[in-house]
PDB file of N, CA and C in Angstrom:
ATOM      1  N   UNK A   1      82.684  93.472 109.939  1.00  0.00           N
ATOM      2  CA  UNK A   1      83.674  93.461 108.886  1.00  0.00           C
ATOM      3  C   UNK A   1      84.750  94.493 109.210  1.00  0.00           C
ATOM      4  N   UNK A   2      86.120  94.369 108.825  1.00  0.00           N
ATOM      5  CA  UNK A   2      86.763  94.990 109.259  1.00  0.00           C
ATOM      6  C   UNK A   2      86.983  96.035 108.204  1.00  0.00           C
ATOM      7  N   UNK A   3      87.545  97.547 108.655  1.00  0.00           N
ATOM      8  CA  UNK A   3      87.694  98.687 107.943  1.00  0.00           C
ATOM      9  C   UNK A   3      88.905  98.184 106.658  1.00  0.00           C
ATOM     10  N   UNK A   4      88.893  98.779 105.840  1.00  0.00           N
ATOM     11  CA  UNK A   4      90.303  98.809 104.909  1.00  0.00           C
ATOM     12  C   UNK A   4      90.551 100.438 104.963  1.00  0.00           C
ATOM     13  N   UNK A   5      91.922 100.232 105.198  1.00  0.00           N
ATOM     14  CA  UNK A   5      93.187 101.740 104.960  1.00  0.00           C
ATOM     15  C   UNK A   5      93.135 102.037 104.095  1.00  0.00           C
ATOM     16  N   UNK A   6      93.002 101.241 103.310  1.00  0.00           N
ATOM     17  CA  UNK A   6      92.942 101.451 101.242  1.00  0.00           C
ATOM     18  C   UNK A   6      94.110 100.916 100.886  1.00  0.00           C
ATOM     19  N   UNK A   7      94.284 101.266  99.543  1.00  0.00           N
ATOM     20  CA  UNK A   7      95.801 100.389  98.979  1.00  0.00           C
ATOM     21  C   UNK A   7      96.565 101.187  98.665  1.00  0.00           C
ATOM     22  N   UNK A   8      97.094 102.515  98.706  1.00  0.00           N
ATOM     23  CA  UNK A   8      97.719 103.422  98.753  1.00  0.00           C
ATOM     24  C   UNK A   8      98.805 104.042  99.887  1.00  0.00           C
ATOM     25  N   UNK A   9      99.806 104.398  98.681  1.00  0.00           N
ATOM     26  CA  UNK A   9     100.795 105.089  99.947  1.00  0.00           C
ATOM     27  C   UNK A   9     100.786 106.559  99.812  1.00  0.00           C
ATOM     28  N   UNK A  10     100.238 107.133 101.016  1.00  0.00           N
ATOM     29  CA  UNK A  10     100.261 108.427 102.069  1.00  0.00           C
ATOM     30  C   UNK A  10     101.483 108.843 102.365  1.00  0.00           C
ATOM     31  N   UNK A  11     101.885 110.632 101.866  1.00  0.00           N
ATOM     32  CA  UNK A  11     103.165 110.928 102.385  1.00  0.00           C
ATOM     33  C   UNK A  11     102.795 111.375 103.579  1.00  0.00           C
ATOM     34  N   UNK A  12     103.461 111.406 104.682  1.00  0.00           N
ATOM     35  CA  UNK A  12     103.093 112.335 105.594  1.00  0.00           C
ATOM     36  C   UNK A  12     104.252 113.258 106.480  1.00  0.00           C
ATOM     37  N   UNK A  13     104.008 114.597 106.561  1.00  0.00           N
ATOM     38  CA  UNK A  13     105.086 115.535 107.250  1.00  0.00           C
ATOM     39  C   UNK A  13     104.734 115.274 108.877  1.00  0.00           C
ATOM     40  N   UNK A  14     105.601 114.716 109.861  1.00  0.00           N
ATOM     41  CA  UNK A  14     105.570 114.345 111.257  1.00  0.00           C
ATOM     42  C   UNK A  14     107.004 115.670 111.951  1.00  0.00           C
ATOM     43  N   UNK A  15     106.175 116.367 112.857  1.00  0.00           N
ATOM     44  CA  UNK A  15     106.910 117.616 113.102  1.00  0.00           C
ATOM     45  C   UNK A  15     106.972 117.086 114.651  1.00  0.00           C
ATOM     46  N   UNK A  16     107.899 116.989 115.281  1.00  0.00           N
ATOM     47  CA  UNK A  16     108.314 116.586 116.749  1.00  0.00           C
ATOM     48  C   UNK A  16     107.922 118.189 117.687  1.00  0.00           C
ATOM     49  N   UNK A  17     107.054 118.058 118.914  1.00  0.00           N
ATOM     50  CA  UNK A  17     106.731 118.846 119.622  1.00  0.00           C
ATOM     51  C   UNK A  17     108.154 119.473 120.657  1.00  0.00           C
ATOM     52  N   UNK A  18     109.406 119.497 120.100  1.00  0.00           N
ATOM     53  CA  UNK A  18     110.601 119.968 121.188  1.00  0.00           C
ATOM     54  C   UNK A  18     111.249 120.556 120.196  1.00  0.00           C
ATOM     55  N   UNK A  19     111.709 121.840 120.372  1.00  0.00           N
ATOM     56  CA  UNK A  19     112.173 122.837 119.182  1.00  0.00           C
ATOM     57  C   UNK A  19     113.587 123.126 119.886  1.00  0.00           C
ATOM     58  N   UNK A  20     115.087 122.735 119.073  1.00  0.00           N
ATOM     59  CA  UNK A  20     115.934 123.248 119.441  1.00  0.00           C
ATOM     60  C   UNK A  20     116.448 124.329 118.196  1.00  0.00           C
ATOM     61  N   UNK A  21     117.681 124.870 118.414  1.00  0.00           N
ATOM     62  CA  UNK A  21     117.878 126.565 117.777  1.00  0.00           C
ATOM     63  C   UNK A  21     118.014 125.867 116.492  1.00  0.00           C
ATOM     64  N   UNK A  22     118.030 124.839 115.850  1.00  0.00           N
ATOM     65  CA  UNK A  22     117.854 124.816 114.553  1.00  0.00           C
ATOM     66  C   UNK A  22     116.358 124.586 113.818  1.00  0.00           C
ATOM     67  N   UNK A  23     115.354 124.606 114.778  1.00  0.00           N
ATOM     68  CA  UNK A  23     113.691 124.831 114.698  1.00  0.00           C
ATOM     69  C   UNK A  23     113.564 123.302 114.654  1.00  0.00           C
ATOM     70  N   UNK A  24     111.866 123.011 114.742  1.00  0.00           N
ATOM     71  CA  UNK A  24     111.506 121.519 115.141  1.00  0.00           C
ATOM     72  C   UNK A  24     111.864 120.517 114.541  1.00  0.00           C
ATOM     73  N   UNK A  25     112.225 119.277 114.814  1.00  0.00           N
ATOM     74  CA  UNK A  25     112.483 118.197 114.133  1.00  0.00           C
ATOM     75  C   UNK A  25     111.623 117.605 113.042  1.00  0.00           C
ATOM     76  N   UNK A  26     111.989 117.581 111.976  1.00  0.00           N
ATOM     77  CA  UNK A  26     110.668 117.155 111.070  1.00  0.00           C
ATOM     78  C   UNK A  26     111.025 116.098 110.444  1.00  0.00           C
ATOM     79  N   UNK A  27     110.103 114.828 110.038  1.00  0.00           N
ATOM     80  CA  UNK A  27     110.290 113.480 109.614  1.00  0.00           C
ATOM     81  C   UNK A  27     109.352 113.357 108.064  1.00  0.00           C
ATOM     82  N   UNK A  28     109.434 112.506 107.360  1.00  0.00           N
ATOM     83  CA  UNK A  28     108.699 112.690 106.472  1.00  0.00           C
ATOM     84  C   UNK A  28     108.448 110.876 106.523  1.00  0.00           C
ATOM     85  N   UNK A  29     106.864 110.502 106.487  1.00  0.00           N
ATOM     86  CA  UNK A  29     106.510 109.083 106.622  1.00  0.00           C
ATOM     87  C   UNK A  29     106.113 108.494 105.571  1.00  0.00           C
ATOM     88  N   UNK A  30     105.720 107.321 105.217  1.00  0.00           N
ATOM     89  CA  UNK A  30     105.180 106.560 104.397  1.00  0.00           C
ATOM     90  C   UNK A  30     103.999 105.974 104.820  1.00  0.00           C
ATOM     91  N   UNK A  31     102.644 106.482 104.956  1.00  0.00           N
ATOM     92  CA  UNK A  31     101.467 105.285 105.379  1.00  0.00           C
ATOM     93  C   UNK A  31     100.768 104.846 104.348  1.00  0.00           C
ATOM     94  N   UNK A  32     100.905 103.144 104.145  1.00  0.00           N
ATOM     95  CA  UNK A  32      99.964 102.931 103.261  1.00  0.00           C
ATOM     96  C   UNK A  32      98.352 102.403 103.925  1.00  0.00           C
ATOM     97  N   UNK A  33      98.395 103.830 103.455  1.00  0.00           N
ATOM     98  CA  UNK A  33      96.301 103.725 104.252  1.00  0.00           C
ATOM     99  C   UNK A  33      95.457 105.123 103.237  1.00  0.00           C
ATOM    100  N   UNK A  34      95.049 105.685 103.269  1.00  0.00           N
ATOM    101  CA  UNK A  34      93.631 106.587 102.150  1.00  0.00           C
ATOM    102  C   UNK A  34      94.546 107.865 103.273  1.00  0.00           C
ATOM    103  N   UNK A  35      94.861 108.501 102.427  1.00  0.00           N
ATOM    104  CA  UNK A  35      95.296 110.773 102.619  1.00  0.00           C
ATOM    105  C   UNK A  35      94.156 111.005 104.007  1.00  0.00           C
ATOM    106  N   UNK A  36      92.854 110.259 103.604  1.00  0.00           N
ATOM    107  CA  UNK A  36      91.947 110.764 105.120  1.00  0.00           C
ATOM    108  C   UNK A  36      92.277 109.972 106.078  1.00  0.00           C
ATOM    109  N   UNK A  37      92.917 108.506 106.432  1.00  0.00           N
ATOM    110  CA  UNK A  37      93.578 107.833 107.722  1.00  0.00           C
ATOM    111  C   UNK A  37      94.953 108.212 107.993  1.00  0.00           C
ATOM    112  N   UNK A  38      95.749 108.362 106.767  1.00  0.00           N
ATOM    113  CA  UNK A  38      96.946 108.520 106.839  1.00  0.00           C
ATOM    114  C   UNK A  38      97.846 109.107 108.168  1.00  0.00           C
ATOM    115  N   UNK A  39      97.313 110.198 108.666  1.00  0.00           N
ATOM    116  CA  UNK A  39      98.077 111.148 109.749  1.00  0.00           C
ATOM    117  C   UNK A  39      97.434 110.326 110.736  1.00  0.00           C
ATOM    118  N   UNK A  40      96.300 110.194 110.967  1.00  0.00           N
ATOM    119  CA  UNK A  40      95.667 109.338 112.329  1.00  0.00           C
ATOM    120  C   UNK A  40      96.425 108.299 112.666  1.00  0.00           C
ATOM    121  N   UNK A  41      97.100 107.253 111.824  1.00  0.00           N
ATOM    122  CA  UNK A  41      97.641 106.189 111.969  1.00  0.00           C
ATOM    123  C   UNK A  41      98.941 106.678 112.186  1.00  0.00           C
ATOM    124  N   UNK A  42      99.600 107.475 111.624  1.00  0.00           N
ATOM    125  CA  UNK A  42     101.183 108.232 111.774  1.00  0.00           C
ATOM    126  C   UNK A  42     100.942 108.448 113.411  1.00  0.00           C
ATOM    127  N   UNK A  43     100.379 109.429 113.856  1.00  0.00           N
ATOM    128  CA  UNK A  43      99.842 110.019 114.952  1.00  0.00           C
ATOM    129  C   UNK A  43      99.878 108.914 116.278  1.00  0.00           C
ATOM    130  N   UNK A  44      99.799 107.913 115.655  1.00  0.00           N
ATOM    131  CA  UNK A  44      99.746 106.817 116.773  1.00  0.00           C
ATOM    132  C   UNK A  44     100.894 105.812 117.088  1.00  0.00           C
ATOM    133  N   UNK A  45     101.731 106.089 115.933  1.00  0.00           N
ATOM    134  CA  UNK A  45     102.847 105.445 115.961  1.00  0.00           C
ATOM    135  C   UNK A  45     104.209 106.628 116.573  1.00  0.00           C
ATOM    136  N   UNK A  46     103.775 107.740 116.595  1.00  0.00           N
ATOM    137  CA  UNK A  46     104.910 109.339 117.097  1.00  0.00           C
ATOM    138  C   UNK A  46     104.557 109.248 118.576  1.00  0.00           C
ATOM    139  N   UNK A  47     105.441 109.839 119.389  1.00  0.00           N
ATOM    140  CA  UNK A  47     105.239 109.932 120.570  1.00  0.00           C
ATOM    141  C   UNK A  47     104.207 111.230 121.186  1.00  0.00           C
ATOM    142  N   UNK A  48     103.454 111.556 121.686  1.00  0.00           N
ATOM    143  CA  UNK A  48     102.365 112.193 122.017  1.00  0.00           C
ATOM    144  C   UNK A  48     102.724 113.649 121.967  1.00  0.00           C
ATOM    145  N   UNK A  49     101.957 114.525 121.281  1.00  0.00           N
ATOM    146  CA  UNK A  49     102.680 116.197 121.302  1.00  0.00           C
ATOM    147  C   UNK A  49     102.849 116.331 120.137  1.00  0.00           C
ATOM    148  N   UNK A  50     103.192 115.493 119.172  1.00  0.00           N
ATOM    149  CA  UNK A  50     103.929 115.539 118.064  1.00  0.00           C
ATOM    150  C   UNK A  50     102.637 115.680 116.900  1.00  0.00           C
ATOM    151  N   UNK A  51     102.974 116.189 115.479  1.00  0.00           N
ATOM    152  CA  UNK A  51     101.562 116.907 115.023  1.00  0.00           C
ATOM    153  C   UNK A  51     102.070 115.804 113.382  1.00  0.00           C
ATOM    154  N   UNK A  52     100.949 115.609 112.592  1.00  0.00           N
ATOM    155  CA  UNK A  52     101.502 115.091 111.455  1.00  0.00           C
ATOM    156  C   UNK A  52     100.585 115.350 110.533  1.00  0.00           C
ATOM    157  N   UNK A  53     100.979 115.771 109.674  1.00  0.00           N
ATOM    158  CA  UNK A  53      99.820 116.901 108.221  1.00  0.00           C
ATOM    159  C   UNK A  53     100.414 115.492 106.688  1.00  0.00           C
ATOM    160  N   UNK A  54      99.182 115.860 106.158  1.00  0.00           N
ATOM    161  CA  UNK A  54      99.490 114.529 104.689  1.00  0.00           C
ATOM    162  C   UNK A  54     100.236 115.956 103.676  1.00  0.00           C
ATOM    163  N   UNK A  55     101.213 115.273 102.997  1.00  0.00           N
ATOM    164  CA  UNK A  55     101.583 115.968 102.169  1.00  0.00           C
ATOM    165  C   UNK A  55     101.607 115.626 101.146  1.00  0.00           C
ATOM    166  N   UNK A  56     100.772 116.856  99.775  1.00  0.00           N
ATOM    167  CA  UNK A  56     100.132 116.531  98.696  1.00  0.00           C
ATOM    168  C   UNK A  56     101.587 116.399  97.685  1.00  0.00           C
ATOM    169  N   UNK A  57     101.754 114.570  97.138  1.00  0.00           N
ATOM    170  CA  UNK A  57     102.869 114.856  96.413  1.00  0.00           C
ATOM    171  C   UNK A  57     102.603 112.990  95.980  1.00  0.00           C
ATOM    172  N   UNK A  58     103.010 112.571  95.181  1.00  0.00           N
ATOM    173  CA  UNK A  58     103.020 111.132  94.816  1.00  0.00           C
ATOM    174  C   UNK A  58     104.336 110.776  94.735  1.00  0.00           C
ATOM    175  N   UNK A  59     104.366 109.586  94.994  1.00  0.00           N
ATOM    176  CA  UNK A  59     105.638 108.404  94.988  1.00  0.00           C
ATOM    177  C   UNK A  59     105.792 107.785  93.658  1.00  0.00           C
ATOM    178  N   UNK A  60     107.154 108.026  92.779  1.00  0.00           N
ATOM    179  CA  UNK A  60     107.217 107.457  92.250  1.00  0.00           C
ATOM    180  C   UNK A  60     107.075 105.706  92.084  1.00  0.00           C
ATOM    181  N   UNK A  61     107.083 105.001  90.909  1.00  0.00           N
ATOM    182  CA  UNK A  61     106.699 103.466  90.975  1.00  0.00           C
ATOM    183  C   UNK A  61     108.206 103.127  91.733  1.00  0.00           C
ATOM    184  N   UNK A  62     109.706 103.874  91.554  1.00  0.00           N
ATOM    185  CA  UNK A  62     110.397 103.275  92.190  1.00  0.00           C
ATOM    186  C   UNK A  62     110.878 103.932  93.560  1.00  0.00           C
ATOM    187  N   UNK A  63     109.925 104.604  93.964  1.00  0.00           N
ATOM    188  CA  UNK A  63     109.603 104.612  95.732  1.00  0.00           C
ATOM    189  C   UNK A  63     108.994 104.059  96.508  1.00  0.00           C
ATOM    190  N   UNK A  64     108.032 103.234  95.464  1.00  0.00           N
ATOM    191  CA  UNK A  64     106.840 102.488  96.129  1.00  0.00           C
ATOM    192  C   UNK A  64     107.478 100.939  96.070  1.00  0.00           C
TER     193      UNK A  64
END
């Protein structure tokens, strides 16, 4: 049987591993998968080096 992500959307902070003088590039994502897959799946879609932490915050109904 296959896993479920869950039905939820995951914020996630995606920080790029190359720092120029205005400090690292930072992205902010949308995964809809469970706060515990969330960064794993981000993580795989960023290019390698790059670090991605869930950030505790909810989406409004008209963000979602």
């Amino acid at each position: 049987m296959a896993e479920s992500f869950g039905n939820s959307f995951t914020v996630v902070a995606v920080t790029a591993d190359n720092v120029s003088a205005d400090g690292p590039e930072q992205r902010i994502w949308i995964a809809f998968a469970k706060p515990s897959q969330a960064s794993t799946l981000v993580l795989t879609a960023v290019p390698e080096g790059w670090t991605a932490e869930v950030v505790d915050m909810e989406l409004t109904d008209k963000q979602r």
